[in-house]
C-alpha atoms as a PDB file:
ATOM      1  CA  UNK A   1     -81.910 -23.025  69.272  1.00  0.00           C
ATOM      2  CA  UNK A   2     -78.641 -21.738  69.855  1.00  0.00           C
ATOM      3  CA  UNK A   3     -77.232 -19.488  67.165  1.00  0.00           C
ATOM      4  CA  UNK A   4     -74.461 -20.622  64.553  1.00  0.00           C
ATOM      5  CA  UNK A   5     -71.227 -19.042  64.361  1.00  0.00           C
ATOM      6  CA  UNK A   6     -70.567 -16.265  61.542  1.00  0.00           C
ATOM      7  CA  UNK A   7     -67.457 -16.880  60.375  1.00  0.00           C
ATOM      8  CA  UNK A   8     -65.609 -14.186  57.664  1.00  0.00           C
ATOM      9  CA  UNK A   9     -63.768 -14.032  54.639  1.00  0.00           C
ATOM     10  CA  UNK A  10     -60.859 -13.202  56.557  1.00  0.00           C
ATOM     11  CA  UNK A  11     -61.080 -16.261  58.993  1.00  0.00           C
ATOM     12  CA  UNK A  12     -61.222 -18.995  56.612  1.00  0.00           C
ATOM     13  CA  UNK A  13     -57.539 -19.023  56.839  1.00  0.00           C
ATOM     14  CA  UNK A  14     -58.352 -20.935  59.876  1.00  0.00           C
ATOM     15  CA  UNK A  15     -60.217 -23.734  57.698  1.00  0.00           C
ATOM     16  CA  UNK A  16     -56.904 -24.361  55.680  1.00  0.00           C
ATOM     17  CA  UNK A  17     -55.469 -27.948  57.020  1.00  0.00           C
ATOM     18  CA  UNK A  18     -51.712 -27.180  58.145  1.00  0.00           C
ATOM     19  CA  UNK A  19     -50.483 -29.777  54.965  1.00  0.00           C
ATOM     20  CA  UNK A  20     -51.955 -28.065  52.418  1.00  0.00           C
ATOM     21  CA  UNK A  21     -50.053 -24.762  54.002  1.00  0.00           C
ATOM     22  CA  UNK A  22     -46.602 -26.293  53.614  1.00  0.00           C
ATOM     23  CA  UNK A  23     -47.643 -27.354  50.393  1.00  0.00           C
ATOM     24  CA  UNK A  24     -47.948 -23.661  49.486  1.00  0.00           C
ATOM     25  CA  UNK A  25     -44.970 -22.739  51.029  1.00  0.00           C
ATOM     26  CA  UNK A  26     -42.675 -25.102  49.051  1.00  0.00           C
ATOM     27  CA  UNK A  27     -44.350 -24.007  45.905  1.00  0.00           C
ATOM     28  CA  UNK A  28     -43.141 -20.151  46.677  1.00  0.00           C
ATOM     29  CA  UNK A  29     -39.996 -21.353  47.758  1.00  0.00           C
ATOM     30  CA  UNK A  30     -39.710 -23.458  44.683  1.00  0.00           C
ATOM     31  CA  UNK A  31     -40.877 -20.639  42.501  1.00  0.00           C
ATOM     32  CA  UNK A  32     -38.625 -18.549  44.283  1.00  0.00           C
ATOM     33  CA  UNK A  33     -35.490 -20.822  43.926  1.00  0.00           C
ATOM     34  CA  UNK A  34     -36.497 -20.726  39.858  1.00  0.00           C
ATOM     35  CA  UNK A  35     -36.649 -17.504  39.289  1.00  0.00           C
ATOM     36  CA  UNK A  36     -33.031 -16.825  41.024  1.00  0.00           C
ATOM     37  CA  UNK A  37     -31.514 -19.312  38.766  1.00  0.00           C
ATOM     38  CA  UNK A  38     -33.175 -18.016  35.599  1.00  0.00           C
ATOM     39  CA  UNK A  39     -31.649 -14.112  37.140  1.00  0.00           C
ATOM     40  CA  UNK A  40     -28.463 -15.933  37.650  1.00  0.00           C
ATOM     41  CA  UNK A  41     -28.094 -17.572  34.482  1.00  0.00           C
ATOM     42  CA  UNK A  42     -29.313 -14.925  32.480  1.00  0.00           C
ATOM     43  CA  UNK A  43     -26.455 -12.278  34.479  1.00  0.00           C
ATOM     44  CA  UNK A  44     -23.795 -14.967  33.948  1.00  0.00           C
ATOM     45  CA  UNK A  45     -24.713 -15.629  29.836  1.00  0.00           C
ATOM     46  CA  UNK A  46     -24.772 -11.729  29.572  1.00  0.00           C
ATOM     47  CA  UNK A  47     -20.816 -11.763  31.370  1.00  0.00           C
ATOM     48  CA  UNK A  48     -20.036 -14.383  28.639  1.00  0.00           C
ATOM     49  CA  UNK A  49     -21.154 -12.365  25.372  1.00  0.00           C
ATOM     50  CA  UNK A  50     -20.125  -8.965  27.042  1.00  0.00           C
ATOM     51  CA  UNK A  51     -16.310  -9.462  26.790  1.00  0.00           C
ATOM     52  CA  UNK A  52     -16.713 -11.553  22.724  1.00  0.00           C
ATOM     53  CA  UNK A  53     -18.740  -8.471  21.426  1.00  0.00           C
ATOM     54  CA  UNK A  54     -16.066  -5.864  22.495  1.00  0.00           C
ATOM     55  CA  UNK A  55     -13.156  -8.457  21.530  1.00  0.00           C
ATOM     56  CA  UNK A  56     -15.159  -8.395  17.986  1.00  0.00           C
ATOM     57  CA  UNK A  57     -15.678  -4.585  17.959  1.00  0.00           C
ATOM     58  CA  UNK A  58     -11.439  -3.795  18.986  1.00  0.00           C
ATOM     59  CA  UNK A  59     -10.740  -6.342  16.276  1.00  0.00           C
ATOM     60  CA  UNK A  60     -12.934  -4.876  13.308  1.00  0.00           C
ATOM     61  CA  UNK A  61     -11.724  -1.596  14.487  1.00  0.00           C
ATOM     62  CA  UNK A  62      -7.952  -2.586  14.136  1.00  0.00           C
ATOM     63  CA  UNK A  63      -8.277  -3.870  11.155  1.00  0.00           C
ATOM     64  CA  UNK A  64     -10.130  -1.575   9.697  1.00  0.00           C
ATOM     65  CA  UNK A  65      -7.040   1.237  10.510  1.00  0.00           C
ATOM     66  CA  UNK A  66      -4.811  -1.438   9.769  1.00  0.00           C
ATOM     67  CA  UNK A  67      -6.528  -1.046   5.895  1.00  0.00           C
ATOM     68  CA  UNK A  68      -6.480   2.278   6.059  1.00  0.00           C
ATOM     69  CA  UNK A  69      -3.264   3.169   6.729  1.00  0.00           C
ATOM     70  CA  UNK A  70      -1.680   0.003   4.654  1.00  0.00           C
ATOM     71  CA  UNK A  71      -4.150   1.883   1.830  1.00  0.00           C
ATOM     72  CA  UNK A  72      -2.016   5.312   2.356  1.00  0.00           C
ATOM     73  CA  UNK A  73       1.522   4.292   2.327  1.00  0.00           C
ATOM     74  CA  UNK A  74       0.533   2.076  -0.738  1.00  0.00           C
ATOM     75  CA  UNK A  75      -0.715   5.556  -1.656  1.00  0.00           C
ATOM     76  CA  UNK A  76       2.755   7.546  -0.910  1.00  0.00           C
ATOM     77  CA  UNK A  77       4.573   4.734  -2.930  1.00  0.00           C
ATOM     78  CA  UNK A  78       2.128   4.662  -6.044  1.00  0.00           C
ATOM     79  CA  UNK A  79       3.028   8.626  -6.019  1.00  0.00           C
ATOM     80  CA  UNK A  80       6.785   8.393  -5.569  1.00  0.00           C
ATOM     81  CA  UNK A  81       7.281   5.811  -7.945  1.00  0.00           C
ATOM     82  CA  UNK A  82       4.860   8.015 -10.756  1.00  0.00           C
ATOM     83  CA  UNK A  83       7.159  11.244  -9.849  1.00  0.00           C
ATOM     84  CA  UNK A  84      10.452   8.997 -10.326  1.00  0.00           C
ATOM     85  CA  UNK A  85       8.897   7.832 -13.789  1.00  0.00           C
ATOM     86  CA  UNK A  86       8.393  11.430 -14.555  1.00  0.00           C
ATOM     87  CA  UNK A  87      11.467  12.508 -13.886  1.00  0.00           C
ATOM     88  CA  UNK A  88      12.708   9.551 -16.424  1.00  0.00           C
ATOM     89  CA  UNK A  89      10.287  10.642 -19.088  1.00  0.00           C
ATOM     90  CA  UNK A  90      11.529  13.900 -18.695  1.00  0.00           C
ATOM     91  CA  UNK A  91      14.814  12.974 -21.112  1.00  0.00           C
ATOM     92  CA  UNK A  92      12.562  12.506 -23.607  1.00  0.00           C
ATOM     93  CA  UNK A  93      11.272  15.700 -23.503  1.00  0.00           C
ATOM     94  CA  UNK A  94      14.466  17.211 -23.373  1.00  0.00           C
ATOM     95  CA  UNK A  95      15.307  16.546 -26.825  1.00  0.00           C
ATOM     96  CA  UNK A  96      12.279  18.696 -27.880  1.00  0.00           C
ATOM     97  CA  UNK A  97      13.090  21.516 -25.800  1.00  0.00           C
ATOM     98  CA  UNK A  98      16.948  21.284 -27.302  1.00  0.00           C
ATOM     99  CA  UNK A  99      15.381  21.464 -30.293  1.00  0.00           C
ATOM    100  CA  UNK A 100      13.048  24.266 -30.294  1.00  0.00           C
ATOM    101  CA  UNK A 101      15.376  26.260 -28.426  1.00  0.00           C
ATOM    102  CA  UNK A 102      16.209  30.256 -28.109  1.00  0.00           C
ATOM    103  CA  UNK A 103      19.446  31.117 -29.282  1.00  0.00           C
ATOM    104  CA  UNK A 104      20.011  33.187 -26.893  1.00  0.00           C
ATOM    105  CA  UNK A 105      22.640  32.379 -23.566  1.00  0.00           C
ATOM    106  CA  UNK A 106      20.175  32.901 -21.457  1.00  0.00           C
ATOM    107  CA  UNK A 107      17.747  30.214 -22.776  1.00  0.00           C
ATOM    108  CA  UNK A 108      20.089  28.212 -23.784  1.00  0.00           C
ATOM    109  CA  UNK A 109      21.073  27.965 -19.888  1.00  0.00           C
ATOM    110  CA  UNK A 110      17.479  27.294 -18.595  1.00  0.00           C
ATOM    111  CA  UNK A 111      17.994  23.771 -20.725  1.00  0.00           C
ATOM    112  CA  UNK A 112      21.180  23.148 -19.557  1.00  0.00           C
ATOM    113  CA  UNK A 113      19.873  23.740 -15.449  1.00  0.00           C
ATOM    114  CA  UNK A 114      16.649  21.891 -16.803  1.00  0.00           C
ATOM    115  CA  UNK A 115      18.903  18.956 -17.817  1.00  0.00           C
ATOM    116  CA  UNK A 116      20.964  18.886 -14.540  1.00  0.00           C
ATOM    117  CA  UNK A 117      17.543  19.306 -12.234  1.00  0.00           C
ATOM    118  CA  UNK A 118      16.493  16.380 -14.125  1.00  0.00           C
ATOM    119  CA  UNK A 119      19.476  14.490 -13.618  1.00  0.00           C
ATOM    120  CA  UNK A 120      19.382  15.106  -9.470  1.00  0.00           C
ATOM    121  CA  UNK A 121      15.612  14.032  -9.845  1.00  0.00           C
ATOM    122  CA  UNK A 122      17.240  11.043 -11.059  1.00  0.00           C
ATOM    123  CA  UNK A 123      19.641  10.013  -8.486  1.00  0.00           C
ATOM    124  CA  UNK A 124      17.274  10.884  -5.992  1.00  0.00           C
ATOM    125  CA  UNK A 125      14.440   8.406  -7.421  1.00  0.00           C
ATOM    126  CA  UNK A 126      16.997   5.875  -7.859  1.00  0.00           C
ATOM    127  CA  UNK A 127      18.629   6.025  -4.306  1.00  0.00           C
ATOM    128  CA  UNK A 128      14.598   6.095  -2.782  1.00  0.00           C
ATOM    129  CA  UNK A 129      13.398   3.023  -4.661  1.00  0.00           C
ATOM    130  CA  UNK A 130      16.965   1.339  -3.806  1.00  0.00           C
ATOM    131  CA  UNK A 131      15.786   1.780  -0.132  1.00  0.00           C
ATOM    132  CA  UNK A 132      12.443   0.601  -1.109  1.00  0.00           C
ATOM    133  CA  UNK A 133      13.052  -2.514  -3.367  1.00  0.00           C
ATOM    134  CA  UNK A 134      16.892  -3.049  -4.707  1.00  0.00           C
ATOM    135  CA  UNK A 135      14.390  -5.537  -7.354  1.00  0.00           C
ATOM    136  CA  UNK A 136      12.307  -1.842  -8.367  1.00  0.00           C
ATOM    137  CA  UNK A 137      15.917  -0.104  -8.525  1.00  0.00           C
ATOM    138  CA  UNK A 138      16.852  -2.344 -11.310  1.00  0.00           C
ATOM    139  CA  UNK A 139      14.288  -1.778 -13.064  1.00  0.00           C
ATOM    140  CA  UNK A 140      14.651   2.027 -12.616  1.00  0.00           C
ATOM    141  CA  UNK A 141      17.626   1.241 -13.817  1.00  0.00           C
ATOM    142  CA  UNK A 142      17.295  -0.463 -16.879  1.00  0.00           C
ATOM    143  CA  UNK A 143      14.543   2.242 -17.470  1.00  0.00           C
ATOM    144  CA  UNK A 144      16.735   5.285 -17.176  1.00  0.00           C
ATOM    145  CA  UNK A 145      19.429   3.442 -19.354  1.00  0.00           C
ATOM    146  CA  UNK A 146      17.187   2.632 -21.652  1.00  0.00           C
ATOM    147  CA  UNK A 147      16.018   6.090 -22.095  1.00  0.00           C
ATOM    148  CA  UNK A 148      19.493   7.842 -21.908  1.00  0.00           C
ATOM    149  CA  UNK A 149      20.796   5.454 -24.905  1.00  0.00           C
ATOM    150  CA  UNK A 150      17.672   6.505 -26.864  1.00  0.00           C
ATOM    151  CA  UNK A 151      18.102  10.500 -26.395  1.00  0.00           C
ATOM    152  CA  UNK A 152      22.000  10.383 -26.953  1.00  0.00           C
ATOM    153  CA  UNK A 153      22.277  10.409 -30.158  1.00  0.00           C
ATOM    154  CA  UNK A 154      18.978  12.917 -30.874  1.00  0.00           C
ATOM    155  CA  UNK A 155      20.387  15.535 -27.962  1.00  0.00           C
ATOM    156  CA  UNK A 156      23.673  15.385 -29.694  1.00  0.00           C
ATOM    157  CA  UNK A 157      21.725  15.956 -33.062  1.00  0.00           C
ATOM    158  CA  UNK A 158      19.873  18.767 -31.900  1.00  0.00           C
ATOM    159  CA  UNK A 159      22.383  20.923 -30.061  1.00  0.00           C
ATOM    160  CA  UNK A 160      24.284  21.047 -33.386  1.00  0.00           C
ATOM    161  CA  UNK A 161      21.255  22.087 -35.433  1.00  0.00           C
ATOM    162  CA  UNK A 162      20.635  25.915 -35.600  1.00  0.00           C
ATOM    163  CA  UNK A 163      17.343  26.964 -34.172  1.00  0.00           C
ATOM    164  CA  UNK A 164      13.876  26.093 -36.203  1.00  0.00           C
ATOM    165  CA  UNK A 165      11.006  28.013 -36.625  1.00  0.00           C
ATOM    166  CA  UNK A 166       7.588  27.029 -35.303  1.00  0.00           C
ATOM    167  CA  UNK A 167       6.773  25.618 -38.630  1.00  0.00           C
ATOM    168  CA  UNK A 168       9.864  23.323 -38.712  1.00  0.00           C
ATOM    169  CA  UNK A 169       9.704  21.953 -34.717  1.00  0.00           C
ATOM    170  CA  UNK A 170       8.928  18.927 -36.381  1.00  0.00           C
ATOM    171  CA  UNK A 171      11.103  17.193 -39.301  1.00  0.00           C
ATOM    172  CA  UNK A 172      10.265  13.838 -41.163  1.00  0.00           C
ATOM    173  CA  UNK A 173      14.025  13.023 -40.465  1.00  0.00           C
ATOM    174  CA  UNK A 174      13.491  13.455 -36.748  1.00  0.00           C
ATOM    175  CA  UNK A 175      14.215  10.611 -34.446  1.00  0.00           C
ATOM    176  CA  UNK A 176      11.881  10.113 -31.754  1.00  0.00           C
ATOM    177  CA  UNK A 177      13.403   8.579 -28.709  1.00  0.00           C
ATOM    178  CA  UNK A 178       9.798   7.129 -27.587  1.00  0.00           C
ATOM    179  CA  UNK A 179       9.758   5.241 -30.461  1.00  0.00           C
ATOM    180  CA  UNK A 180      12.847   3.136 -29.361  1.00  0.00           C
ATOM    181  CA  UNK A 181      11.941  -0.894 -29.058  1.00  0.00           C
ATOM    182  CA  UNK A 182      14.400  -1.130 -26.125  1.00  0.00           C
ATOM    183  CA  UNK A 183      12.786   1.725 -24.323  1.00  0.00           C
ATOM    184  CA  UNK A 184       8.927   0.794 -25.309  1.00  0.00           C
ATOM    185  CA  UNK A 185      10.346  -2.498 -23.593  1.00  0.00           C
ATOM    186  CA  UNK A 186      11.620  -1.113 -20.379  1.00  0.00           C
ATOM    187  CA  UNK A 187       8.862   1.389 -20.144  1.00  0.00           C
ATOM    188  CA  UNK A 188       5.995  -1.383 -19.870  1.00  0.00           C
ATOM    189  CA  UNK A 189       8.326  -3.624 -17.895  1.00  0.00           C
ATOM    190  CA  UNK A 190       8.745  -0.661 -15.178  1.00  0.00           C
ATOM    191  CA  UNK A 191       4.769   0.414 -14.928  1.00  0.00           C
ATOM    192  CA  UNK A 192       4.278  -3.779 -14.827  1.00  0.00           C
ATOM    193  CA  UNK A 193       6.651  -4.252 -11.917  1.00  0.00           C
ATOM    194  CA  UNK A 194       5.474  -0.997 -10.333  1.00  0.00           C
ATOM    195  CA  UNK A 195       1.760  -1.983 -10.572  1.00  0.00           C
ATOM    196  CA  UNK A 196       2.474  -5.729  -9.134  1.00  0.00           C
ATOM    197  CA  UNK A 197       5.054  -4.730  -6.535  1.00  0.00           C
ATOM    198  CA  UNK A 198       2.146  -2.427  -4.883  1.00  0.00           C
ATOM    199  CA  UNK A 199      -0.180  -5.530  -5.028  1.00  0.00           C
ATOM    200  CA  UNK A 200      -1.539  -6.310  -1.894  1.00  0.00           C
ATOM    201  CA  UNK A 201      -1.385  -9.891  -2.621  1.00  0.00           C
ATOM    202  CA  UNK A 202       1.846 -12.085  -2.203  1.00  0.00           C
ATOM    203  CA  UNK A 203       1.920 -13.793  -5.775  1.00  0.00           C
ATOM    204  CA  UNK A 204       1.948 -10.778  -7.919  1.00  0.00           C
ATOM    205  CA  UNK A 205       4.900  -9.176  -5.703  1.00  0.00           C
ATOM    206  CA  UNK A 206       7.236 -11.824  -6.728  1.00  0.00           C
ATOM    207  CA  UNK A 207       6.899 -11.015 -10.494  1.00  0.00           C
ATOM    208  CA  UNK A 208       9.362  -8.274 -10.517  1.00  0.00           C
ATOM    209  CA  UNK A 209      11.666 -10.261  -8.757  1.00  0.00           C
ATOM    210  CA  UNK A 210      11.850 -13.051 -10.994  1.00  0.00           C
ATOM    211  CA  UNK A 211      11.547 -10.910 -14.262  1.00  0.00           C
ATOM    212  CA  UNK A 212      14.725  -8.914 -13.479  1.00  0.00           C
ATOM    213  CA  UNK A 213      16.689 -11.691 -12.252  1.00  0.00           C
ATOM    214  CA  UNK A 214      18.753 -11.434 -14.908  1.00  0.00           C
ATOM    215  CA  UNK A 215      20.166  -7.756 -14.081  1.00  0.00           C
ATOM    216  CA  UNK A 216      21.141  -9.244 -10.454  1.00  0.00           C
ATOM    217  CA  UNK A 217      25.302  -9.553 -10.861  1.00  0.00           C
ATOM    218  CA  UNK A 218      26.986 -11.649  -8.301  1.00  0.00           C
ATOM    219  CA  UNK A 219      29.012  -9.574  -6.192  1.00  0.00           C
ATOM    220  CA  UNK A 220      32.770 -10.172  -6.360  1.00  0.00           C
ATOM    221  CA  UNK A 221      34.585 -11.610  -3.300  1.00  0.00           C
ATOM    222  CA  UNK A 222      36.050  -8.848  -1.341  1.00  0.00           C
ATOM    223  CA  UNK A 223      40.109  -9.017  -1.418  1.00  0.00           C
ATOM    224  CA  UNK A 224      41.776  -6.849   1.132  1.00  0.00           C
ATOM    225  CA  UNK A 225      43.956  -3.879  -0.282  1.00  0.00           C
ATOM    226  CA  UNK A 226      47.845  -5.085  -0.789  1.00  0.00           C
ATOM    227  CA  UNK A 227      46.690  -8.684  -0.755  1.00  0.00           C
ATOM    228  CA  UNK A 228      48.795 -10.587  -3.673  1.00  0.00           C
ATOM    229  CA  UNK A 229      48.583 -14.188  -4.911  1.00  0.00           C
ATOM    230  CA  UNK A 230      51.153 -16.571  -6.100  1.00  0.00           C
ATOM    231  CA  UNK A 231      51.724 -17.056  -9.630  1.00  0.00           C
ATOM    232  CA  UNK A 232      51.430 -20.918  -9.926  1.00  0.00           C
END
């Protein structure tokens, strides 16, 4: 009896019908073709969110500087319009100084340089917040008016009054310029329009405007020098 063939592990290849071979090749293929679209699709949906994440990231970036910096002039102003309001309170204090003064010349010209530095703090302020807001220079205006007309009549007062002890700085028949209405007025006026014209919002900003309307004079027609008019 003849003897059988021993086929191996490594022949059954041979067994496998040809169809069922391209079967398995279009399955690779197929598999293949899959997972080069999925590595496609997946490189092309990262391109897409790549350049919207940095767009987001420059944008939160910019505006957070643009905050920032908006935050610090808003800053500078708040502190230029407080030194300007200083320099208009500083009248008031004048009177006091007038009136507890040193006979002597020399002291007596410290308040009198005191009075003029004041007065160039003044213009200054007023020429700065004209640049800033000609709405905030009226009513730096009307403040420093206001102010002056209350400490006329006590400066006057005091620089014809001898000299006073420490016990009698302060008289009951004093006048207090603080205690002006008109000036109490003005004062909470100013710090209102200050504190609104710094607002970051649109609406509070147009407060000032429309309070001191009033103050705004038309401005004359301009006539050119030597020009006459008919007597009808």
């Amino acid at each position: 009896m003849p003897e059988r063939p021993v086929h191996h592990l490594c022949d059954l290849r041979l067994a496998v019908p040809p169809d069922w071979q391209s079967g398995l090749t279009t399955a690779k293929a197929l598999d293949l073709t899959i997972a080069t679209d999925a590595a496609t699709n997946s490189a092309a949906t990262l391109w897409d969110i790549i350049p919207w994440a940095a767009l987001v990231a420059a944008t939160a970036t910019f505006l957070t500087y643009l905050a920032g910096r908006l935050a610090e002039v808003r800053d500078r102003r708040r502190d230029t319009f407080g030194s300007a309001y200083q320099a208009a309170r500083g009248w008031i204090e004048a009177v006091y100084r007038v009136r507890r003064r040193d006979d002597s010349p020399e002291a007596q010209r410290q308040i009198v340089n005191h009075l003029h530095d004041l007065q160039e703090q003044v213009d200054y302020y007023r020429g700065w917040i004209a640049a800033e807001s000609p709405t905030m220079a009226l009513a730096y205006d009307e403040l420093i008016e206001c102010i002056k007309a209350a400490c006329k009549e006590p400066l006057q007062v005091a620089w014809e009054q001898p000299r006073r002890e420490v016990r009698g700085w302060t008289r009951p028949e004093d006048t207090h310029p603080a205690n002006d209405p008109n000036l109490q007025t003005a004062d909470s006026d100013f710090r209102t329009a200050v504190r609104r014209h710094l607002s970051p919002w649109l609406l509070p900003r147009l407060w000032p405007w429309w309070h001191y309307r009033r103050l705004r004079q038309p401005t004359p027609p301009h006539r050119p020098e030597g020009s006459t008019h008919a007597a009808e």
